[in-house]
N, C-alpha and C. Protein backbone atom coordinates (compact mmCIF):
# COMPACT_ATOMS: atom_id res chain seq x y z
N UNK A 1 0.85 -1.17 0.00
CA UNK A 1 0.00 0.00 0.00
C UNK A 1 0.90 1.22 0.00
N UNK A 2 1.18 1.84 -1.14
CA UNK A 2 1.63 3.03 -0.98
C UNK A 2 0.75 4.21 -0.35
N UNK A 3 1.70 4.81 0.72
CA UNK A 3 0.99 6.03 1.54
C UNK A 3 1.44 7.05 1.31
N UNK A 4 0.48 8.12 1.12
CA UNK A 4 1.11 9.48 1.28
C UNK A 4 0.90 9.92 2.53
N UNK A 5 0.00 9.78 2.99
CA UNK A 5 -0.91 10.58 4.62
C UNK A 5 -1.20 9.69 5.21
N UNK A 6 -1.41 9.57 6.17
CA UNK A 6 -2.56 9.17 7.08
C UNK A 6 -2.85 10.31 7.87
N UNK A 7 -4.53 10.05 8.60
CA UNK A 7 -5.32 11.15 8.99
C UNK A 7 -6.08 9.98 9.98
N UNK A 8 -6.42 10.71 11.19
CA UNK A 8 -6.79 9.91 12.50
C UNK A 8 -8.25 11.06 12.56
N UNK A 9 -9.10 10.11 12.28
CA UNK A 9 -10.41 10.64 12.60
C UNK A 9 -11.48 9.88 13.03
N UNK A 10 -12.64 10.85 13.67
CA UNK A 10 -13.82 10.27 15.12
C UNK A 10 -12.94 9.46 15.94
N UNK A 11 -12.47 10.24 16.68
CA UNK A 11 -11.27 9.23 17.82
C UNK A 11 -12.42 9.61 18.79
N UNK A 12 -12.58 9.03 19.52
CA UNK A 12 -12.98 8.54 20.84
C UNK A 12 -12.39 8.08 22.01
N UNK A 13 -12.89 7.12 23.40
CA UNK A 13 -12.15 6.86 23.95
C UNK A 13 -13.30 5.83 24.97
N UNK A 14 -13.62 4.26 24.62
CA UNK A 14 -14.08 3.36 25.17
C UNK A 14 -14.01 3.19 26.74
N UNK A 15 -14.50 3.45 27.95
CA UNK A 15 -14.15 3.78 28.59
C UNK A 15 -14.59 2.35 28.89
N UNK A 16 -15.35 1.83 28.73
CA UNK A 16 -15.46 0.35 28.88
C UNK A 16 -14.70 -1.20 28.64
N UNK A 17 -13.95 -0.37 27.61
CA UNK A 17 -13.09 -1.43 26.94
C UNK A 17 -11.50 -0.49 27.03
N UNK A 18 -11.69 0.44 28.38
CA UNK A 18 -10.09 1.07 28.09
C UNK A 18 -9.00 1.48 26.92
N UNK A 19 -9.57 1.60 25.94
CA UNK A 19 -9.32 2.07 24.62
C UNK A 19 -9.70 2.90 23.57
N UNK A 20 -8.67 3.48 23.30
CA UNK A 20 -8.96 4.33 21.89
C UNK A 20 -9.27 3.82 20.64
N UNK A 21 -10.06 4.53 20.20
CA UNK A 21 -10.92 3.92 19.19
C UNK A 21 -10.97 4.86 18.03
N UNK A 22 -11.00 4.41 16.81
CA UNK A 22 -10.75 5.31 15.48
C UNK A 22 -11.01 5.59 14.22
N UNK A 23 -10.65 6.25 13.59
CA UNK A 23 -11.36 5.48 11.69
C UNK A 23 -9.88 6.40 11.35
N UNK A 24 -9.14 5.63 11.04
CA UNK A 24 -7.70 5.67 10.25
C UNK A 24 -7.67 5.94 8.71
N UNK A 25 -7.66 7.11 8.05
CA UNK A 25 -7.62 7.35 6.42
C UNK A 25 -6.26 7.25 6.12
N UNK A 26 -5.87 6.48 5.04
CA UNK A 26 -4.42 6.44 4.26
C UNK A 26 -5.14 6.92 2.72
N UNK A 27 -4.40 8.47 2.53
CA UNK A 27 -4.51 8.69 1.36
C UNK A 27 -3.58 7.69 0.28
N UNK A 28 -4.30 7.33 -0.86
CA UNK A 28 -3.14 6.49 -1.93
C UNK A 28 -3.02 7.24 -2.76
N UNK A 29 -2.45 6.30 -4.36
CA UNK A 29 -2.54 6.82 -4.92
C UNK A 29 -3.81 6.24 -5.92
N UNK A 30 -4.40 5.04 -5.30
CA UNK A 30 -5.37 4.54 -5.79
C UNK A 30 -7.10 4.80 -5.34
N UNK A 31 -6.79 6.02 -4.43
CA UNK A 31 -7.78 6.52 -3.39
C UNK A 31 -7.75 6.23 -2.25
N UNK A 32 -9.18 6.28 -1.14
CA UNK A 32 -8.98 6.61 0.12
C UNK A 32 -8.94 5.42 0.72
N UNK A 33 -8.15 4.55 1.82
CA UNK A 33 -8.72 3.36 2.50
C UNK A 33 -8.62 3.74 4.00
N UNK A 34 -10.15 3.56 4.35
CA UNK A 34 -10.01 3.78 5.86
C UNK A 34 -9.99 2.31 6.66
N UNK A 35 -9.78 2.47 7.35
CA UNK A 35 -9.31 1.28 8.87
C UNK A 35 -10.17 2.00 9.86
N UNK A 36 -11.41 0.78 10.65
CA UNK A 36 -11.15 0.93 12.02
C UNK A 36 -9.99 0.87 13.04
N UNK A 37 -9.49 1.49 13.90
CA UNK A 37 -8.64 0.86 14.70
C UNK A 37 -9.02 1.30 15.90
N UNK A 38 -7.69 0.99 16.90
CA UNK A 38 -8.13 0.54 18.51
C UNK A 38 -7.07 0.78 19.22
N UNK A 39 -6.32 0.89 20.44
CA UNK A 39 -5.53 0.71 21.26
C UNK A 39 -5.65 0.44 22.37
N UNK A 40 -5.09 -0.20 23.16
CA UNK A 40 -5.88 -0.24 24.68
C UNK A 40 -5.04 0.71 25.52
N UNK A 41 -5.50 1.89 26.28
CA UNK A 41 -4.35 2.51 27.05
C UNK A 41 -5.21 3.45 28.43
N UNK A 42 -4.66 3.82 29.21
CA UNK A 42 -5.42 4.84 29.84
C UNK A 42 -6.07 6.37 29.63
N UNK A 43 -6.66 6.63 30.17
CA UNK A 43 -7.26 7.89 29.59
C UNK A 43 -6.02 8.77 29.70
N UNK A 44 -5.33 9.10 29.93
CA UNK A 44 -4.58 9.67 30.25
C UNK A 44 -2.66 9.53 29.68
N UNK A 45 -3.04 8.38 28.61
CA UNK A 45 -2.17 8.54 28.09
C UNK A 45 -1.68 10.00 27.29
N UNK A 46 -0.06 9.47 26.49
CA UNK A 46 0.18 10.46 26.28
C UNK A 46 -0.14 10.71 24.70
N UNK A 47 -0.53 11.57 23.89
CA UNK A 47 -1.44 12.03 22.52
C UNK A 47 -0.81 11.44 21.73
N UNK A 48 0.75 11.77 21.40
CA UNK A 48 1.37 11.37 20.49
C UNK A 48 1.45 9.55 20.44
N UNK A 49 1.82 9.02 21.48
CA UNK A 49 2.12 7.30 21.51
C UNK A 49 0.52 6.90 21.16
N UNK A 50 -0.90 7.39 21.73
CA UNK A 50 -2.08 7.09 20.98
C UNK A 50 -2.05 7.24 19.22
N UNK A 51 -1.96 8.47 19.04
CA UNK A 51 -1.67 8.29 17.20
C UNK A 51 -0.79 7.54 16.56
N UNK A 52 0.55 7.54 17.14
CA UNK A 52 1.18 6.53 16.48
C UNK A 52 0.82 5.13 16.66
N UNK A 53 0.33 4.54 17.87
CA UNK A 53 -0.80 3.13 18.04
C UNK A 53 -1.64 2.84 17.35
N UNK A 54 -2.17 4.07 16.92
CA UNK A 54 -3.97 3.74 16.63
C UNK A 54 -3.69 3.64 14.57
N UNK A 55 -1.98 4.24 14.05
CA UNK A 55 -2.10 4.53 12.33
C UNK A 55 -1.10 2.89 12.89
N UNK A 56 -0.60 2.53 13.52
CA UNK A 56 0.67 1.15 13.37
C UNK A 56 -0.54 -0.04 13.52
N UNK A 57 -1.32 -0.06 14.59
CA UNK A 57 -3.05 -0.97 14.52
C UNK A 57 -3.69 -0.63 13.26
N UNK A 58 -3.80 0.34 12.61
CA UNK A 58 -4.42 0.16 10.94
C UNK A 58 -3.70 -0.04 10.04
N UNK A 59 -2.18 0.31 10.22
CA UNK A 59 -0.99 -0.69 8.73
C UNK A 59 -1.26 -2.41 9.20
N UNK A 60 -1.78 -2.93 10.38
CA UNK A 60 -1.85 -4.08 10.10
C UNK A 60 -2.99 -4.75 9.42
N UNK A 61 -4.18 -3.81 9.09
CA UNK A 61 -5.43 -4.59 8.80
C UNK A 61 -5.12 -5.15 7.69
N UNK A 62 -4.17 -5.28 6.71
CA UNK A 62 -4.20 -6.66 5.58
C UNK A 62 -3.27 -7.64 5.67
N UNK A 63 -3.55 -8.10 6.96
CA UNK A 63 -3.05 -9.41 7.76
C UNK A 63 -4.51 -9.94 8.20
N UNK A 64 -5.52 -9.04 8.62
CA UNK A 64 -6.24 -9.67 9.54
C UNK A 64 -7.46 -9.56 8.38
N UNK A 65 -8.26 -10.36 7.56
CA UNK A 65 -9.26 -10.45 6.52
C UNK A 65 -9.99 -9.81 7.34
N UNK A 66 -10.50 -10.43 8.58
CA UNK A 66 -12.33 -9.59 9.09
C UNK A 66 -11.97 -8.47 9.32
N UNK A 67 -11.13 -7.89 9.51
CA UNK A 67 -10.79 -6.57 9.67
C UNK A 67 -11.78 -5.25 9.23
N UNK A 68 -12.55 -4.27 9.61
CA UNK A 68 -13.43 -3.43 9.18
C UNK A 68 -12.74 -2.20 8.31
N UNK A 69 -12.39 -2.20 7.20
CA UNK A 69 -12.12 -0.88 6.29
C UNK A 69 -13.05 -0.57 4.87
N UNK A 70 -12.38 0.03 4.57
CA UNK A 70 -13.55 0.59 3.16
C UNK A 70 -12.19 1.42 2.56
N UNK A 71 -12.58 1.12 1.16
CA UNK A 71 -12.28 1.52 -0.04
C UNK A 71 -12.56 2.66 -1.02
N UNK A 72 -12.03 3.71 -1.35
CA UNK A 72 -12.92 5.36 -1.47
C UNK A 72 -12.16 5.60 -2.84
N UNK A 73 -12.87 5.91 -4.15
CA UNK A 73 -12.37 6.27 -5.13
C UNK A 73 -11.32 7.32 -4.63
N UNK A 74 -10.65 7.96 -5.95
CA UNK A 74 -10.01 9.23 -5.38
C UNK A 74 -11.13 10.45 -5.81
N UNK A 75 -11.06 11.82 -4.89
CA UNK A 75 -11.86 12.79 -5.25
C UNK A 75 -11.03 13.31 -6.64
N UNK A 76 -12.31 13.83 -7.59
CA UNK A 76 -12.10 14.68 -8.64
C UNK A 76 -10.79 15.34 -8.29
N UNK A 77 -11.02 16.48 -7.34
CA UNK A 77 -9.50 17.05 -7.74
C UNK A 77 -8.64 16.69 -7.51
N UNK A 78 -8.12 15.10 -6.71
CA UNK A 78 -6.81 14.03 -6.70
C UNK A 78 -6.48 13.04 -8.01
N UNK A 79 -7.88 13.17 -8.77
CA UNK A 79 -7.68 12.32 -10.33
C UNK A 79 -6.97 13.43 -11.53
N UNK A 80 -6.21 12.54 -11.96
CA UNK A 80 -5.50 12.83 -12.93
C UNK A 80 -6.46 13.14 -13.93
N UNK A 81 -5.59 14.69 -14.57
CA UNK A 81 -6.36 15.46 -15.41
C UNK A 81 -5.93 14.86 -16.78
N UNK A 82 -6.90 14.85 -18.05
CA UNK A 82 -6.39 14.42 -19.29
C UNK A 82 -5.36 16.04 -19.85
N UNK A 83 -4.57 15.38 -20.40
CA UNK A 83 -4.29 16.55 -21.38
C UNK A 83 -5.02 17.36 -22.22
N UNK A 84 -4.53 18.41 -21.83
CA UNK A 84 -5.63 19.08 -22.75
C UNK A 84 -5.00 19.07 -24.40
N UNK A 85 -6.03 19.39 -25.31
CA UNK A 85 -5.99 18.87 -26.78
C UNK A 85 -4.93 20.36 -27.48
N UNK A 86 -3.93 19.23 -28.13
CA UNK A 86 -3.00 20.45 -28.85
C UNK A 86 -4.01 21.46 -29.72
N UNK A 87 -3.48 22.63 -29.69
CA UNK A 87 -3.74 23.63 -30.47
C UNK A 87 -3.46 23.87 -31.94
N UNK A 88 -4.41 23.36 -33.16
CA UNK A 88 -3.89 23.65 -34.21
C UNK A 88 -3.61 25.42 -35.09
N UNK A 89 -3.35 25.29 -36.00
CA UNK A 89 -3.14 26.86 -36.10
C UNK A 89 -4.62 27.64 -36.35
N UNK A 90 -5.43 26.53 -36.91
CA UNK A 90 -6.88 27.33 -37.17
C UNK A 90 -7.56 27.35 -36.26
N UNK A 91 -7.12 26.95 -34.60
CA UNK A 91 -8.06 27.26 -33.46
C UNK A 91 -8.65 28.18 -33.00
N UNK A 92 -7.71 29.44 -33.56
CA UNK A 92 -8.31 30.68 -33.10
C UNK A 92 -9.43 31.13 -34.28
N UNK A 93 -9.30 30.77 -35.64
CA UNK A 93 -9.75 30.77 -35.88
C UNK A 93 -11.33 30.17 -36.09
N UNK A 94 -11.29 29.12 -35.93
CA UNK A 94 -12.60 28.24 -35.53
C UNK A 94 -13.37 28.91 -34.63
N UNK A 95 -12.39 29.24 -33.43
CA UNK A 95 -13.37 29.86 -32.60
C UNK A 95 -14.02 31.22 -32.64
N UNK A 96 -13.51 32.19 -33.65
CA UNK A 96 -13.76 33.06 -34.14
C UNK A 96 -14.98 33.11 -34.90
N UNK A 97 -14.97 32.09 -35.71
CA UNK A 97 -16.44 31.90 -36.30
C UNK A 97 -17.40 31.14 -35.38
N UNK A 98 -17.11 30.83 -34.67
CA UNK A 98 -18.32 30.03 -33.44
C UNK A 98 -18.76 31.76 -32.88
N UNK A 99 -18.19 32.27 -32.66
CA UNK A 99 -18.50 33.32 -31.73
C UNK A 99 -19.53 34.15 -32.59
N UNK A 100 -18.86 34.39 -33.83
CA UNK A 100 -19.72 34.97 -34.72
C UNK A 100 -21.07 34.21 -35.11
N UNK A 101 -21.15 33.25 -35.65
CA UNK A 101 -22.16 32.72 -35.37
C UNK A 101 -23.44 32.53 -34.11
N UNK A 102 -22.62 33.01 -32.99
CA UNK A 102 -23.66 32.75 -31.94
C UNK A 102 -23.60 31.82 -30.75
N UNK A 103 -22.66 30.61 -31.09
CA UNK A 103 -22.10 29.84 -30.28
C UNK A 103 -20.81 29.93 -29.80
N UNK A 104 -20.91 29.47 -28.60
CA UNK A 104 -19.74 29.61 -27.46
C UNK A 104 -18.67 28.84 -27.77
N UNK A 105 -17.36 29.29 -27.69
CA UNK A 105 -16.50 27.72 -27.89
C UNK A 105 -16.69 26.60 -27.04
């Protein structure tokens, strides 16, 4: 899985089950895959050792099949744009007569 990001979001904190709890995003380059994840620690741990727990518990979910994640196209503005179409020499012209005519390029 190539990563660019990860992003730790709806964190919580199970007070029942003594753990942090999460939805882990790894931006790709194939789009978004989120991970539930988990840690078990006290409330009172310290912020940073929770985030790094809770993204190292979601690099393992493709070991574990039942594992809960989801799969997210990439958004429009992360998809690759086509090239735009070379310019021949009568383009300006073409569009010159569209305009005149009435239509927009």
């Amino acid at each position: 899985m190539t990563q660019s990001q990860a992003q730790i979001g709806n964190l919580t904190y199970n007070a029942a089950d003594e753990c942090y709890q999460a939805l882990v995003t790894f931006h790709t380059d194939e789009g978004r895959i989120r991970v539930a994840s988990s840690y078990a620690a006290p409330l009172d741990a310290d912020p940073e050792e929770v985030e790094r727990a809770l993204i190292s518990d979601a690099l393992t979910a493709p070991d574990r099949p039942n594992r809960l994640r989801a799969r997210l196209k990439p958004r429009l503005s992360e998809r690759p744009r086509p090239a735009p179409e070379p310019k021949t020499p009568l383009h300006g012209a073409v569009d010159w007569l569209r305009r005149i005519g009435g239509r927009a390029a």
